[in-house]
PDB file of N, CA and C in Angstrom:
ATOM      1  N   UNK A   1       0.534  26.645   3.251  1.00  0.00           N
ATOM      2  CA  UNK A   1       0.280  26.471   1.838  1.00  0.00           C
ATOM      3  C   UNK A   1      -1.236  26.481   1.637  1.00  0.00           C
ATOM      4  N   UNK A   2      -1.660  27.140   0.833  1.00  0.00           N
ATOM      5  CA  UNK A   2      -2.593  27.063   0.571  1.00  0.00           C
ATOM      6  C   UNK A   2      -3.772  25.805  -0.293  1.00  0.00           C
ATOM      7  N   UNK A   3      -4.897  25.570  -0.193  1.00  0.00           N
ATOM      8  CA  UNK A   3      -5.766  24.746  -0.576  1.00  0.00           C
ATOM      9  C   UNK A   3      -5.401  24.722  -2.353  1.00  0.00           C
ATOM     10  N   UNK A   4      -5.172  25.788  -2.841  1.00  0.00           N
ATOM     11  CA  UNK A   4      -5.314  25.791  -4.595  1.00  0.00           C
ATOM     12  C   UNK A   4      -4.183  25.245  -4.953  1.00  0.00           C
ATOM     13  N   UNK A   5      -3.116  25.672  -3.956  1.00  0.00           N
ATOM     14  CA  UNK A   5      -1.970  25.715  -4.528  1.00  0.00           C
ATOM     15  C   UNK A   5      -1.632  24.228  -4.263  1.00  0.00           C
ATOM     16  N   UNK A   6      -1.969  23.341  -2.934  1.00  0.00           N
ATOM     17  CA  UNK A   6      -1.933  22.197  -2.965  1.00  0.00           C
ATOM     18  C   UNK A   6      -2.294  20.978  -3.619  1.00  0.00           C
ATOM     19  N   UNK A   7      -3.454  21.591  -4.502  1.00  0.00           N
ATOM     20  CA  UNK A   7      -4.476  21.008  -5.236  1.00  0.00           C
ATOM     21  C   UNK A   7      -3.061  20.305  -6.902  1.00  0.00           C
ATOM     22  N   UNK A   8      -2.764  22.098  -7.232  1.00  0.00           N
ATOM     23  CA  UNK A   8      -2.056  22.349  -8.339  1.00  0.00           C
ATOM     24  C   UNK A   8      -0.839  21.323  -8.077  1.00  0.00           C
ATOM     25  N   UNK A   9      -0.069  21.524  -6.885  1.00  0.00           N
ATOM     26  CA  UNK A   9       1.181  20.771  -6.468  1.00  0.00           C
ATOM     27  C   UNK A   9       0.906  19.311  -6.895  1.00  0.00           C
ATOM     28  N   UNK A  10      -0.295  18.714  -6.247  1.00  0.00           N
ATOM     29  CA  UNK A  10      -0.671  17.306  -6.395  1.00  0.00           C
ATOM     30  C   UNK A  10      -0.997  17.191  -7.746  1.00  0.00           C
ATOM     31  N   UNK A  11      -1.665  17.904  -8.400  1.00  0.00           N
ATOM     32  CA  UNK A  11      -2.073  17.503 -10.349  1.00  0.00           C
ATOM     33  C   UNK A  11      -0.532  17.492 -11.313  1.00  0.00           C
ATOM     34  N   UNK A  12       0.559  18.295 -10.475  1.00  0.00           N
ATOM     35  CA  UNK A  12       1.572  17.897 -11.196  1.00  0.00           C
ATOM     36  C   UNK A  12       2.297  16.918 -10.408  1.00  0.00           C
ATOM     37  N   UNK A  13       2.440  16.716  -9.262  1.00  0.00           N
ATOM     38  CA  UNK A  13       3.245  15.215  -8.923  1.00  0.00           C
ATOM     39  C   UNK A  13       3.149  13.902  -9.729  1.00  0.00           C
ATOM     40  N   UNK A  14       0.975  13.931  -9.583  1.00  0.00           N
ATOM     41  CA  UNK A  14       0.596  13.315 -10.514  1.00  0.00           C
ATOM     42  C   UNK A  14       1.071  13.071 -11.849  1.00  0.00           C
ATOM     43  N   UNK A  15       0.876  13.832 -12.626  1.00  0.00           N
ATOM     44  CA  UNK A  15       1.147  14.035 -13.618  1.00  0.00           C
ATOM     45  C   UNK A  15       2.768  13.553 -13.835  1.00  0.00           C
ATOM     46  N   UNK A  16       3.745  13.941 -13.143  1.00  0.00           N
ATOM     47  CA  UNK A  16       4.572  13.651 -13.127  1.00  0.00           C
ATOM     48  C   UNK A  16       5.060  12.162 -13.219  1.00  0.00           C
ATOM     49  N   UNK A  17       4.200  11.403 -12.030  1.00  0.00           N
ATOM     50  CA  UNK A  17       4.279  10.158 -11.771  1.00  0.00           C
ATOM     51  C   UNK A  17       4.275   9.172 -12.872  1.00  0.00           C
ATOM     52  N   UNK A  18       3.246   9.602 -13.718  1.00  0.00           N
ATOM     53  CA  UNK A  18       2.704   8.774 -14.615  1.00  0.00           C
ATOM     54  C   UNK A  18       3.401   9.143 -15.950  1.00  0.00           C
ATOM     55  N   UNK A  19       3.981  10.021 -16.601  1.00  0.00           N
ATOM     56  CA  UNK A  19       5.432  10.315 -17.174  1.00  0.00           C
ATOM     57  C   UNK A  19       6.223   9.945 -17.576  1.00  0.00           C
ATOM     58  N   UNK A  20       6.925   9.365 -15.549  1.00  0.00           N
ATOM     59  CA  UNK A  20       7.534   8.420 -15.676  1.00  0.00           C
ATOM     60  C   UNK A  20       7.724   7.040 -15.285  1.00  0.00           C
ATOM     61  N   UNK A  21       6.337   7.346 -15.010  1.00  0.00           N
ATOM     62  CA  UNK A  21       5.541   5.354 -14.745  1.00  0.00           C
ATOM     63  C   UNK A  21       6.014   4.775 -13.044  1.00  0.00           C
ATOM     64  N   UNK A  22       6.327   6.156 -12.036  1.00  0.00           N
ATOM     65  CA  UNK A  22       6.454   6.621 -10.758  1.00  0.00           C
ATOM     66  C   UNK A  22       5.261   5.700 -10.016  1.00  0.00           C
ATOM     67  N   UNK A  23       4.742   4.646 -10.109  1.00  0.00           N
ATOM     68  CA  UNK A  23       3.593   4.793  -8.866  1.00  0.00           C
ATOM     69  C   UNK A  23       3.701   5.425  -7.680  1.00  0.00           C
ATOM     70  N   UNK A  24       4.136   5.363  -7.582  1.00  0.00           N
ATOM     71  CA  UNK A  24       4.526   6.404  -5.631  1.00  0.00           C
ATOM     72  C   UNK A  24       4.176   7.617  -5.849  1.00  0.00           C
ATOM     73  N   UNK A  25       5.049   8.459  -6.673  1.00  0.00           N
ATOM     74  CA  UNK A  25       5.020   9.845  -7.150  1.00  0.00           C
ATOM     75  C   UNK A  25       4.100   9.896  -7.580  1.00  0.00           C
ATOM     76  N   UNK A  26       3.210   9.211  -8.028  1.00  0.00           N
ATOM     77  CA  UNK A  26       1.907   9.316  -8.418  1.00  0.00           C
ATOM     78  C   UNK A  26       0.467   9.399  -7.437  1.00  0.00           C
ATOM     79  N   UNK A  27       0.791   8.577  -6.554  1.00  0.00           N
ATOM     80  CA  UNK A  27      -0.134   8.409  -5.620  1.00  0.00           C
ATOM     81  C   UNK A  27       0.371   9.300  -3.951  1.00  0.00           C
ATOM     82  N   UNK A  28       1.214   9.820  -4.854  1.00  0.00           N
ATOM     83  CA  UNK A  28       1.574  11.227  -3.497  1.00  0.00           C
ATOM     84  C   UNK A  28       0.975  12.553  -3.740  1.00  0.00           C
ATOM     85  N   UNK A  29       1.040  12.514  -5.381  1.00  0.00           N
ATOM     86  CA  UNK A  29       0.144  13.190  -6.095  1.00  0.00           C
ATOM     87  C   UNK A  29      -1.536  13.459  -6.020  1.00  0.00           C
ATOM     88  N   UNK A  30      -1.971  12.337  -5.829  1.00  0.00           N
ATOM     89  CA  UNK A  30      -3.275  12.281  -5.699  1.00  0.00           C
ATOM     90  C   UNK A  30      -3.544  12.184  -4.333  1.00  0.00           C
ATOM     91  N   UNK A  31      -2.662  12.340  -3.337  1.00  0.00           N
ATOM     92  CA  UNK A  31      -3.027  12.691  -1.867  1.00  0.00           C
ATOM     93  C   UNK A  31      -2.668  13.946  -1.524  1.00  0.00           C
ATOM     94  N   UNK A  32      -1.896  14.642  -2.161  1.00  0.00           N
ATOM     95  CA  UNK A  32      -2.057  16.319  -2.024  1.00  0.00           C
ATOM     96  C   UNK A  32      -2.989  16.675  -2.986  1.00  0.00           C
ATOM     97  N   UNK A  33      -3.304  16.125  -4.020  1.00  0.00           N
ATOM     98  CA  UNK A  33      -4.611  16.652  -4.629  1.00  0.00           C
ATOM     99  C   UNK A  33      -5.622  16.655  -3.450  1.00  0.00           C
ATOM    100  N   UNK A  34      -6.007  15.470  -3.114  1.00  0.00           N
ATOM    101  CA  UNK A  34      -7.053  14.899  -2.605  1.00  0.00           C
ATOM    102  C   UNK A  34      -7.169  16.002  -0.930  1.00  0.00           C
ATOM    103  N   UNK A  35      -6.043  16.592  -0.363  1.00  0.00           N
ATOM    104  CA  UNK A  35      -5.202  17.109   0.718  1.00  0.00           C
ATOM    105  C   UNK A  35      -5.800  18.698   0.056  1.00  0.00           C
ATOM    106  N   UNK A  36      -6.099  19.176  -0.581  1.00  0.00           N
ATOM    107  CA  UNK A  36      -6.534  20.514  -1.325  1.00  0.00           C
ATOM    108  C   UNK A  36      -7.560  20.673  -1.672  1.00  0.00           C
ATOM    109  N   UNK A  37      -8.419  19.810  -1.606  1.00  0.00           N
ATOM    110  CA  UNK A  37      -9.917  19.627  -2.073  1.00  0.00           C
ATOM    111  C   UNK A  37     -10.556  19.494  -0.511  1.00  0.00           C
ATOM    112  N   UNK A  38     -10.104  18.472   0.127  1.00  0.00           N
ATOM    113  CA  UNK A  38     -10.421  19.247   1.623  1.00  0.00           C
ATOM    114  C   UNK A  38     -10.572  20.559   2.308  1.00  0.00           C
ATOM    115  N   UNK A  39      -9.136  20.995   2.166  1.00  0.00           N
ATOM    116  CA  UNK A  39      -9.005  22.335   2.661  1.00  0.00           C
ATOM    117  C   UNK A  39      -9.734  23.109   2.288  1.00  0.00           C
ATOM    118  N   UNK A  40      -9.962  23.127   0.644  1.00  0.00           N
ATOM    119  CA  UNK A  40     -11.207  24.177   0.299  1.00  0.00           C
ATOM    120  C   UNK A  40     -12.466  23.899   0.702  1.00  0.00           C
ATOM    121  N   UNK A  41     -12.990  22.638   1.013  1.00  0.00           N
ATOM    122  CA  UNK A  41     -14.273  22.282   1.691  1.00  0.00           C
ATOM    123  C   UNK A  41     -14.657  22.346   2.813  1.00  0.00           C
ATOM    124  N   UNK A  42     -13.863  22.744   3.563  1.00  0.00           N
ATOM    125  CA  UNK A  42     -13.417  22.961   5.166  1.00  0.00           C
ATOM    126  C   UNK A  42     -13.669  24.487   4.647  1.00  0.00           C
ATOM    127  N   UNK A  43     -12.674  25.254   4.412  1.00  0.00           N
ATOM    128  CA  UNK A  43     -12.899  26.612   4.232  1.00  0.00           C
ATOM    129  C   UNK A  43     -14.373  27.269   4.026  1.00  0.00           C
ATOM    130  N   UNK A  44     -15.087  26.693   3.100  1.00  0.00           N
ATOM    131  CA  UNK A  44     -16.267  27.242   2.369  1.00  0.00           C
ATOM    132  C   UNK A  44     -17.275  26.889   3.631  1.00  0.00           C
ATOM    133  N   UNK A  45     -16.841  25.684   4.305  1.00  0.00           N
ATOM    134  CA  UNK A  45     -17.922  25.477   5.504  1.00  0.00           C
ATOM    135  C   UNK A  45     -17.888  26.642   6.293  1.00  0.00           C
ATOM    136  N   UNK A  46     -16.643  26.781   6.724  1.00  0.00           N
ATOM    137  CA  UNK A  46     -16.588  27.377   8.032  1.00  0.00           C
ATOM    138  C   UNK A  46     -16.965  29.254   7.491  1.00  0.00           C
ATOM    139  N   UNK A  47     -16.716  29.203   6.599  1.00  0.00           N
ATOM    140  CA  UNK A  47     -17.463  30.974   6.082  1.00  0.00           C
ATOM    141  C   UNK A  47     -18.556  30.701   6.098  1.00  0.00           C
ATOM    142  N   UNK A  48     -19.251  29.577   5.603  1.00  0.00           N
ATOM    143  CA  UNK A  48     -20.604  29.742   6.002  1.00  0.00           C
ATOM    144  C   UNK A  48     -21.145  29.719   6.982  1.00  0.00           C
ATOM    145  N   UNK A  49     -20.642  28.978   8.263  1.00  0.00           N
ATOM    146  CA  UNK A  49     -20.685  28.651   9.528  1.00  0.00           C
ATOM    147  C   UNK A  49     -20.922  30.395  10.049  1.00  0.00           C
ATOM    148  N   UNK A  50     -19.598  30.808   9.453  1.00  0.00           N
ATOM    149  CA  UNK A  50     -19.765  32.482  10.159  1.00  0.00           C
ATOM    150  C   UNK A  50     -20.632  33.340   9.493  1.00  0.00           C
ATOM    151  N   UNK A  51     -20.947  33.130   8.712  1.00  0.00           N
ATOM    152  CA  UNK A  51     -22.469  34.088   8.027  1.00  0.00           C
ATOM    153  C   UNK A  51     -23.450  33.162   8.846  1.00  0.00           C
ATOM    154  N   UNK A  52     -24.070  32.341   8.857  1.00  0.00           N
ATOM    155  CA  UNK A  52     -25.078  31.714   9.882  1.00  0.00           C
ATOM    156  C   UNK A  52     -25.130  32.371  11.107  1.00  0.00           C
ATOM    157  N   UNK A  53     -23.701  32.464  11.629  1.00  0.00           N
ATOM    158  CA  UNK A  53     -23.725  33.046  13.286  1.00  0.00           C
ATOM    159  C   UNK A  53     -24.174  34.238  13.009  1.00  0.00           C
ATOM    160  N   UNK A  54     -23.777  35.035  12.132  1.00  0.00           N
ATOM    161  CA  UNK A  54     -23.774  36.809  12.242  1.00  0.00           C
ATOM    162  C   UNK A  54     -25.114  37.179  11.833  1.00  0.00           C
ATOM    163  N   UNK A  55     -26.360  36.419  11.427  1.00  0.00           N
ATOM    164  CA  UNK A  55     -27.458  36.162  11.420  1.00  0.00           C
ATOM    165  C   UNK A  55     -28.178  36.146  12.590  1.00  0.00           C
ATOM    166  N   UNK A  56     -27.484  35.778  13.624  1.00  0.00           N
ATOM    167  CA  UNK A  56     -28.674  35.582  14.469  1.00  0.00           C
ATOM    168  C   UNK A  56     -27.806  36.674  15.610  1.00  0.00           C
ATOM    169  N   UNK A  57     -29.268  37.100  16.286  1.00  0.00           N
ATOM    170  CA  UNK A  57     -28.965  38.206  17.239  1.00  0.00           C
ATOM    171  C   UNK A  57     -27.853  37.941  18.500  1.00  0.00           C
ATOM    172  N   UNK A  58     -27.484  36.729  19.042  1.00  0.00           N
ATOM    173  CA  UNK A  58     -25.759  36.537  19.696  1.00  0.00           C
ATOM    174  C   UNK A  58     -24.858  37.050  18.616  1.00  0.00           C
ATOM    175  N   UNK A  59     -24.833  36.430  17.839  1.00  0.00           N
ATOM    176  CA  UNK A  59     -23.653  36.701  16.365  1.00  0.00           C
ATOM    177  C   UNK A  59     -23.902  37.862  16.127  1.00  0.00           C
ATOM    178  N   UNK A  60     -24.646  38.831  16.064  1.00  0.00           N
ATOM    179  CA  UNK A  60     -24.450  40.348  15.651  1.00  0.00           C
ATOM    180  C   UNK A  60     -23.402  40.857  16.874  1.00  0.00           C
ATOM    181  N   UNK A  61     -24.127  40.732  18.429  1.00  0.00           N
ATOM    182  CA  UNK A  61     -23.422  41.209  19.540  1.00  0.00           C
ATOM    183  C   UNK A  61     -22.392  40.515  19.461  1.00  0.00           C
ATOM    184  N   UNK A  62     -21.927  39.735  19.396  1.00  0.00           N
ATOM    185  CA  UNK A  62     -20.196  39.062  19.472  1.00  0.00           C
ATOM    186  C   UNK A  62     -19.118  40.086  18.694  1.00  0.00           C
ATOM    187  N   UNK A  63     -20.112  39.820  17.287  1.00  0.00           N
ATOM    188  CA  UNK A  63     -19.666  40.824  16.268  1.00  0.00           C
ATOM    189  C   UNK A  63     -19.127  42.447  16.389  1.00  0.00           C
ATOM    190  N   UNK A  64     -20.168  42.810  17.157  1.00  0.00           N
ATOM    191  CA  UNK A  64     -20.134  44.613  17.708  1.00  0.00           C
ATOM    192  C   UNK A  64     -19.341  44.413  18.560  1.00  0.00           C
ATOM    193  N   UNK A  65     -19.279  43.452  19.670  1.00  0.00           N
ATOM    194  CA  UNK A  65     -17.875  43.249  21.317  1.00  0.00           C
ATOM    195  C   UNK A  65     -17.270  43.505  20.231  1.00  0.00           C
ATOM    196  N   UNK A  66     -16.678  42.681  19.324  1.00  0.00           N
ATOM    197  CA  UNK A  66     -15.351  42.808  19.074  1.00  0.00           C
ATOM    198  C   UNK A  66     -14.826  43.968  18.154  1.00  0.00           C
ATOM    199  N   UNK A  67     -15.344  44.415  17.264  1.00  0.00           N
ATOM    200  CA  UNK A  67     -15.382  45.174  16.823  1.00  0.00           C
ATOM    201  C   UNK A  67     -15.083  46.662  17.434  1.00  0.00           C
ATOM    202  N   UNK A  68     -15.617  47.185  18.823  1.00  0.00           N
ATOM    203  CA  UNK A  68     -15.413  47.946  19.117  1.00  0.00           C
ATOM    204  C   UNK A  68     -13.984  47.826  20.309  1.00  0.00           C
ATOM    205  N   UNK A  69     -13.261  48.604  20.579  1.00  0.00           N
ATOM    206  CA  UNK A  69     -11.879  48.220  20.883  1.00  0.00           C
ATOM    207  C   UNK A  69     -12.090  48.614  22.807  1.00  0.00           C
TER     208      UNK A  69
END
């Protein structure tokens, strides 16, 4: 599952919770929210992580190894 879609899942559990006055369902809500806001912050690191590497002259050659078959 994806980060957005987990995000979305949790804003309606939420939402849900509180509706129908759910605390649980509510606060399951705001831990797959909270569970999706990670993932995308993790994600955005680690692309940057790999533009950093491919910057420097190891990370180009890693890049070309693999690249060529």
């Amino acid at each position: 599952m994806s980060a957005t879609t987990r995000k979305i899942k949790g804003k309606l559990k939420e939402l849900e919770g509180k509706v129908t006055g759910d605390k649980l369902r509510e606060a399951q809500g705001r831990t797959e929210k909270t569970a999706g806001k990670i993932g995308t912050a993790v994600k955005s690191r680690v692309r940057r992580a790999k533009a950093r590497a491919l910057k420097t002259k190891a990370g180009r050659k890693a890049a070309a190894a693999k690249a060529t078959p």
